[in-house]
C-alpha atoms as a PDB file:
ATOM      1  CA  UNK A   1       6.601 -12.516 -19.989  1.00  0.00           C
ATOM      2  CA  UNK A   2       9.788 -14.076 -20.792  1.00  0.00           C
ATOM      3  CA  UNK A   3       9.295 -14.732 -24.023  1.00  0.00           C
ATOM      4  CA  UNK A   4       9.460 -11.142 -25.223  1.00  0.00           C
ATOM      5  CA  UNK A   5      13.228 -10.839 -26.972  1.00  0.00           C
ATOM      6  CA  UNK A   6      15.170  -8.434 -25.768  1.00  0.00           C
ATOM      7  CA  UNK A   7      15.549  -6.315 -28.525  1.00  0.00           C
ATOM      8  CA  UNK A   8      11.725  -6.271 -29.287  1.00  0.00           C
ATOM      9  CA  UNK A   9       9.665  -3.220 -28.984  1.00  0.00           C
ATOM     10  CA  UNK A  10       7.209  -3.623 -25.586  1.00  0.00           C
ATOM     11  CA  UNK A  11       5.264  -0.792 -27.593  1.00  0.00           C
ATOM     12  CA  UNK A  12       3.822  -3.445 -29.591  1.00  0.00           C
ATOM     13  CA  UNK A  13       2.681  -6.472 -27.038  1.00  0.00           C
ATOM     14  CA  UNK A  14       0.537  -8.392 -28.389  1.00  0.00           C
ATOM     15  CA  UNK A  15      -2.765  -8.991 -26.868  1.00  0.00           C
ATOM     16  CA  UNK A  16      -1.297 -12.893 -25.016  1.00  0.00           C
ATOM     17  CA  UNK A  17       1.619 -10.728 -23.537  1.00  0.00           C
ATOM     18  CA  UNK A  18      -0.743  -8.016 -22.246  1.00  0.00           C
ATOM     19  CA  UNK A  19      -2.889 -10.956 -20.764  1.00  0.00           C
ATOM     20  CA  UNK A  20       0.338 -12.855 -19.550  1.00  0.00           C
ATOM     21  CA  UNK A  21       1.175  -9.435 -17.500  1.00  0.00           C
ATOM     22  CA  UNK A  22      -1.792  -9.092 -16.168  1.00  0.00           C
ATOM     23  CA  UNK A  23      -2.050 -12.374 -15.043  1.00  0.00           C
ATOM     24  CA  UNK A  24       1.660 -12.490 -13.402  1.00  0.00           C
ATOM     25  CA  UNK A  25       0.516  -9.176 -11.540  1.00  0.00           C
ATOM     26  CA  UNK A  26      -2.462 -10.585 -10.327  1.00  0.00           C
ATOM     27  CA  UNK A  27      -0.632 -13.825  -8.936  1.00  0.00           C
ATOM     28  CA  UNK A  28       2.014 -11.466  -7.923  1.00  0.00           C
ATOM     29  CA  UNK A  29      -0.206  -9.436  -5.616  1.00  0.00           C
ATOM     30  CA  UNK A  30      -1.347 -12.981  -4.084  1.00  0.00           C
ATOM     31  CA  UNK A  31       1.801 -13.321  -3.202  1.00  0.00           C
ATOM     32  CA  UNK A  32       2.730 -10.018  -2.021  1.00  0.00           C
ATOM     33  CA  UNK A  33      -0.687  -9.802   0.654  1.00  0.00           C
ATOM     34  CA  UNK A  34      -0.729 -13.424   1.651  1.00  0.00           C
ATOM     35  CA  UNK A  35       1.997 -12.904   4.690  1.00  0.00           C
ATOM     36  CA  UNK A  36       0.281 -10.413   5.778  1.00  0.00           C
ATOM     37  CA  UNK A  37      -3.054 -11.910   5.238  1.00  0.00           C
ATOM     38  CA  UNK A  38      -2.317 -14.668   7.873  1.00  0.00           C
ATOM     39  CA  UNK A  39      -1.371 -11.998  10.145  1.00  0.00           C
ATOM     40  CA  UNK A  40      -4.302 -10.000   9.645  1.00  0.00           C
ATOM     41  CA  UNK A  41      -6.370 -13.523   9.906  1.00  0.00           C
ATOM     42  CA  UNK A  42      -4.965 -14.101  13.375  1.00  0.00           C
ATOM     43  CA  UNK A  43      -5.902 -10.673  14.393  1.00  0.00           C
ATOM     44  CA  UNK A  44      -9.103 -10.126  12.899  1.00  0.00           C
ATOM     45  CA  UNK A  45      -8.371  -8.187  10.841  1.00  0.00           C
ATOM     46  CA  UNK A  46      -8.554  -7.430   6.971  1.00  0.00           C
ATOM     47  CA  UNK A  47      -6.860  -5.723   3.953  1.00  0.00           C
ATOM     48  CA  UNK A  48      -8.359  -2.553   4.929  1.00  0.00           C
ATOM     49  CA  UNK A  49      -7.468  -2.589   8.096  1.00  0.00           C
ATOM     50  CA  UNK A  50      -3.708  -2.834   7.177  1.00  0.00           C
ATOM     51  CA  UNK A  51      -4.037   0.046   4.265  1.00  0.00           C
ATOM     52  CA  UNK A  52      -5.309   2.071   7.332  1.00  0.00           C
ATOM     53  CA  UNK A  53      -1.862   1.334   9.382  1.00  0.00           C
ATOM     54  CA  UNK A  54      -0.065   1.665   6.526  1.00  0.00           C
ATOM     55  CA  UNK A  55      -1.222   4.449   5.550  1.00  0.00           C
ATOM     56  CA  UNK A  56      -1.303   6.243   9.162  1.00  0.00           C
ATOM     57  CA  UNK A  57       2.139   5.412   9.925  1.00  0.00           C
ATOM     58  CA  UNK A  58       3.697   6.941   6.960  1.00  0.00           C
ATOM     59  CA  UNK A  59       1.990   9.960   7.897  1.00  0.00           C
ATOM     60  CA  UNK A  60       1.211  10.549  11.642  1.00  0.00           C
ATOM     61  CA  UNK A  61      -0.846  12.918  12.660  1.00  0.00           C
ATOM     62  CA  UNK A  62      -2.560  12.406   9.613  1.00  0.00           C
ATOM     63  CA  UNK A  63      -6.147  13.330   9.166  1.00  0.00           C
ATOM     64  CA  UNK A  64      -9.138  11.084   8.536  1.00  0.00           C
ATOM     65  CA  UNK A  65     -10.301  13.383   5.474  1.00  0.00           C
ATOM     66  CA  UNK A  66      -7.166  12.731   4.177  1.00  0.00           C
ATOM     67  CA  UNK A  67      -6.819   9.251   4.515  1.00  0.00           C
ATOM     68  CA  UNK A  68     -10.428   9.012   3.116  1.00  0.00           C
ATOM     69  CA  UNK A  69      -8.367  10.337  -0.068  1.00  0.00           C
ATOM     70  CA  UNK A  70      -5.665   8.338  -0.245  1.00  0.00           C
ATOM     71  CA  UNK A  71      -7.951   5.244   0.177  1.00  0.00           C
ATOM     72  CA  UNK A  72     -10.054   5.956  -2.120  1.00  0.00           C
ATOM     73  CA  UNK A  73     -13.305   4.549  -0.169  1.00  0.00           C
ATOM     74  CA  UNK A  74     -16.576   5.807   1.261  1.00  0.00           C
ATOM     75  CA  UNK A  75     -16.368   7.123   4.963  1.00  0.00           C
ATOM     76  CA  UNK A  76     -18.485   4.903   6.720  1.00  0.00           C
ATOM     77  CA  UNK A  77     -16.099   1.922   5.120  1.00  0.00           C
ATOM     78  CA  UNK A  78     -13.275   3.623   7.104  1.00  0.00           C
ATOM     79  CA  UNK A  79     -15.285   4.730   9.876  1.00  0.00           C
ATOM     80  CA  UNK A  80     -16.126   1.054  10.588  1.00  0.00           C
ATOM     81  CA  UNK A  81     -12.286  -0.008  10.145  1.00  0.00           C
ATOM     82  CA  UNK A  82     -11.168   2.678  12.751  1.00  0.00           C
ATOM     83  CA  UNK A  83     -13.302   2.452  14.711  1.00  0.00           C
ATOM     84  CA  UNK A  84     -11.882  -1.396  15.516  1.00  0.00           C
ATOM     85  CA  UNK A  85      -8.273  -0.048  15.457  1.00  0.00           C
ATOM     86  CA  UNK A  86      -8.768   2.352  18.654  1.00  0.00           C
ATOM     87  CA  UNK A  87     -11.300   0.311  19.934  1.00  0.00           C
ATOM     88  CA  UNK A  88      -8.428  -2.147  19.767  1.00  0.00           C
ATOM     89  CA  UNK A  89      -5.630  -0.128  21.013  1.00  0.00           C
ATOM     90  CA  UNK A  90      -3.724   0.463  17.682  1.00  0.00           C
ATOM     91  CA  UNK A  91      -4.661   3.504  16.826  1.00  0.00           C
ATOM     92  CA  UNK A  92      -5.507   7.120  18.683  1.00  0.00           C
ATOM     93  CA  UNK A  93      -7.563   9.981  17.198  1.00  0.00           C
ATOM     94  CA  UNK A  94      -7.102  13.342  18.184  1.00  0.00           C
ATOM     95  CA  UNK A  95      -9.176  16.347  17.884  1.00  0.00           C
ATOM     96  CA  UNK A  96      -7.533  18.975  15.658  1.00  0.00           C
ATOM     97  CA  UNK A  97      -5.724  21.871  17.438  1.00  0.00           C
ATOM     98  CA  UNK A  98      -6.636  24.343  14.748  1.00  0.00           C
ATOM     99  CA  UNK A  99     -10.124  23.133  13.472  1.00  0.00           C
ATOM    100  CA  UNK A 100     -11.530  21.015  16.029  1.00  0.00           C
ATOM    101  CA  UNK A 101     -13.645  19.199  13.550  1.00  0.00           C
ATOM    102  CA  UNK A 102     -10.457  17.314  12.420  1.00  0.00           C
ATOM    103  CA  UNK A 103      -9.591  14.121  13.630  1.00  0.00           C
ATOM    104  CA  UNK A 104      -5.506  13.451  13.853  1.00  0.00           C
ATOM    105  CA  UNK A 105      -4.904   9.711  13.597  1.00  0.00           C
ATOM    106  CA  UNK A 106      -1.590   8.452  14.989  1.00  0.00           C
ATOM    107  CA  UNK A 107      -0.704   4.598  15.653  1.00  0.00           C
ATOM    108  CA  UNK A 108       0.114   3.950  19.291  1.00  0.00           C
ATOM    109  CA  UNK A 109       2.978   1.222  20.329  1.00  0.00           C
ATOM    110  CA  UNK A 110       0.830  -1.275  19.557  1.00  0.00           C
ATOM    111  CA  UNK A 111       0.076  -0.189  15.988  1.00  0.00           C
ATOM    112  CA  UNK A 112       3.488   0.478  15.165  1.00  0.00           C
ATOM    113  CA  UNK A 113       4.340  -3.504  16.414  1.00  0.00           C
ATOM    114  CA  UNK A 114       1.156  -4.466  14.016  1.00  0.00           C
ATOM    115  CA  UNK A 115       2.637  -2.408  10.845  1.00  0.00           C
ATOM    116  CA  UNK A 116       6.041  -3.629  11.687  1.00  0.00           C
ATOM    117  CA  UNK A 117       5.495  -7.295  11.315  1.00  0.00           C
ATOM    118  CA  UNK A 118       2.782  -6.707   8.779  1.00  0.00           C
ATOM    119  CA  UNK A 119       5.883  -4.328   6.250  1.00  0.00           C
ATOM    120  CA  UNK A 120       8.530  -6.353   7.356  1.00  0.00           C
ATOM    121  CA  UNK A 121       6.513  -9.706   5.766  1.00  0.00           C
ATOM    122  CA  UNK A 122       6.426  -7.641   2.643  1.00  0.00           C
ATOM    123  CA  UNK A 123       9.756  -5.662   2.974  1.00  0.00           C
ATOM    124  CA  UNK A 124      11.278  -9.544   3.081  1.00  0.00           C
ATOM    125  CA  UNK A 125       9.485 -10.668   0.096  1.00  0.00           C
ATOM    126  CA  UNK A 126       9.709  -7.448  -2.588  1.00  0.00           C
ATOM    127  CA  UNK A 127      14.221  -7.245  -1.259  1.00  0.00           C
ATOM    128  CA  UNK A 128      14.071 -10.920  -2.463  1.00  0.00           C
ATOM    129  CA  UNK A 129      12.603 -10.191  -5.457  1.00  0.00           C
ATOM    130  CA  UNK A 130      14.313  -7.604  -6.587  1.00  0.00           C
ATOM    131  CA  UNK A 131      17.354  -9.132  -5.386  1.00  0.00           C
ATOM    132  CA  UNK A 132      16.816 -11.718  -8.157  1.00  0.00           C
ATOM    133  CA  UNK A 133      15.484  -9.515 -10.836  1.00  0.00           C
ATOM    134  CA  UNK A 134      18.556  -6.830 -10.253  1.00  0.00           C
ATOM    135  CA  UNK A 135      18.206  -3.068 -10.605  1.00  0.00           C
ATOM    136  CA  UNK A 136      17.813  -2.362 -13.880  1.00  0.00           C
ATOM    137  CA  UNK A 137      14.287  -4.628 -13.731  1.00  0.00           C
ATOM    138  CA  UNK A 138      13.500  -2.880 -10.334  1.00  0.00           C
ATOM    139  CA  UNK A 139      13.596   0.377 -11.981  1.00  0.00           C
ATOM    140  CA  UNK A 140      11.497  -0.737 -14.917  1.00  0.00           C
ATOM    141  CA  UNK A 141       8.725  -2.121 -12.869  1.00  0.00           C
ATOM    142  CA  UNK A 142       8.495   1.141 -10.785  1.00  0.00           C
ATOM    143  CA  UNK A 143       8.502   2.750 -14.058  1.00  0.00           C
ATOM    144  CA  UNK A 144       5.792   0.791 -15.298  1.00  0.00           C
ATOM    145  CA  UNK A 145       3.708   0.981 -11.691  1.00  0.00           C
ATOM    146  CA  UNK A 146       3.772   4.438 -12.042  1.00  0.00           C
ATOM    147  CA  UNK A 147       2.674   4.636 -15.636  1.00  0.00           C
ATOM    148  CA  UNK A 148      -0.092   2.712 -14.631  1.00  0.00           C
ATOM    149  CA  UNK A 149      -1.457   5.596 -11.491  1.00  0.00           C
ATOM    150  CA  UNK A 150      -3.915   7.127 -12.354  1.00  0.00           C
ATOM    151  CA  UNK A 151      -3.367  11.367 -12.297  1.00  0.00           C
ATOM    152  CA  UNK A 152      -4.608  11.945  -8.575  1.00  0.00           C
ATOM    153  CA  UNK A 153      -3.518   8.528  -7.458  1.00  0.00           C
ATOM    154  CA  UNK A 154       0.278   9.758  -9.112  1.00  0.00           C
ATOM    155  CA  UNK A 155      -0.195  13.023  -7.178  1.00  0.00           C
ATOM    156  CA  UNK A 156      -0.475  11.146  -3.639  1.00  0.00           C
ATOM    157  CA  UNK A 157       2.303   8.710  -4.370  1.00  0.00           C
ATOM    158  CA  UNK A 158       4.563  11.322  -5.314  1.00  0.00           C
ATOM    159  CA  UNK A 159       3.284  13.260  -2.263  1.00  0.00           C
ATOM    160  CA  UNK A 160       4.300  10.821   0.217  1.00  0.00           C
ATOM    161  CA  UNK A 161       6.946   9.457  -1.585  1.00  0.00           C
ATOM    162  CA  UNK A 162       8.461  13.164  -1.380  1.00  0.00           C
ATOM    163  CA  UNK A 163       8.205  13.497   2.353  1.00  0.00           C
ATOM    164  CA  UNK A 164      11.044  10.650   3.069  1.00  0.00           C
ATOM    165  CA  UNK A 165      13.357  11.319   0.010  1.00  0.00           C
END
């Protein structure tokens, strides 16, 4: 999309930039899951079973319902993908102290080392990119990221996003 000038308006893109964008973040998001592809590969292991780590580890002790919701998929699709990462080691699941039909899902040692070298692939590659795009562009695409969420998708980021700020 560099050959939008400056000065011009992005509210009128025409339909080749749109497509150009859309193309750049789909190449982009190649880029962004291959490291940890190969990981997973090695493992394996898939792309849900690293949303599940990521997703546990930035909220321990969180519960499967509510994982279920921020994945956004069916609960025998996560049922199958947890059930690897205890049976694995990776991950625990507790019974709920309050309502015992809840099951707390924390990442044990093990998990943590999996999420570690899975972020740090993509921790490595976003610093270098924004690194060469500078801070004004790093604020504009997490501008336009979260114009793009839809309402309850917003509501989780913001959510979790909230409990490390």
């Amino acid at each position: 999309m560099n050959d939008v000038p400056s000065g011009q308006s992005l509210l009128f893109l025409t339909d080749e930039q749109l497509r150009q964008g859309i193309e750049a973040m789909y190449f982009a998001y190649r880029g962004f899951t291959a490291d940890p592809d190969r990981i997973l590969e090695e493992k394996g292991y898939g792309r849900a079973h690293h949303r599940a780590v990521h997703f546990i580890n930035r909220s321990h002790g969180t519960t499967v319902n509510n994982l279920l919701s921020i994945l956004g998929v069916t609960k025998q699709s996560l049922n199958r993908v947890l059930r690897a990462l205890i049976d694995d080691g990776l991950v625990e699941s507790r019974v709920g102290q309050e309502d015992k039909r809840e099951r707390h899902l924390f990442l044990t040692e093990a998990g943590q080392r999996l999420e570690r070298e899975l972020s740090d692939a993509q921790r490595d590659r976003m610093r270098a990119a924004f690194r060469a795009a500078g801070p004004a562009a790093v604020g504009g695409f997490r501008q336009v990221l979260e114009a793009m969420m839809d309402t309850d998708m917003r509501r989780q980021y913001e959510a979790l996003r909230d409990r490390t700020t």
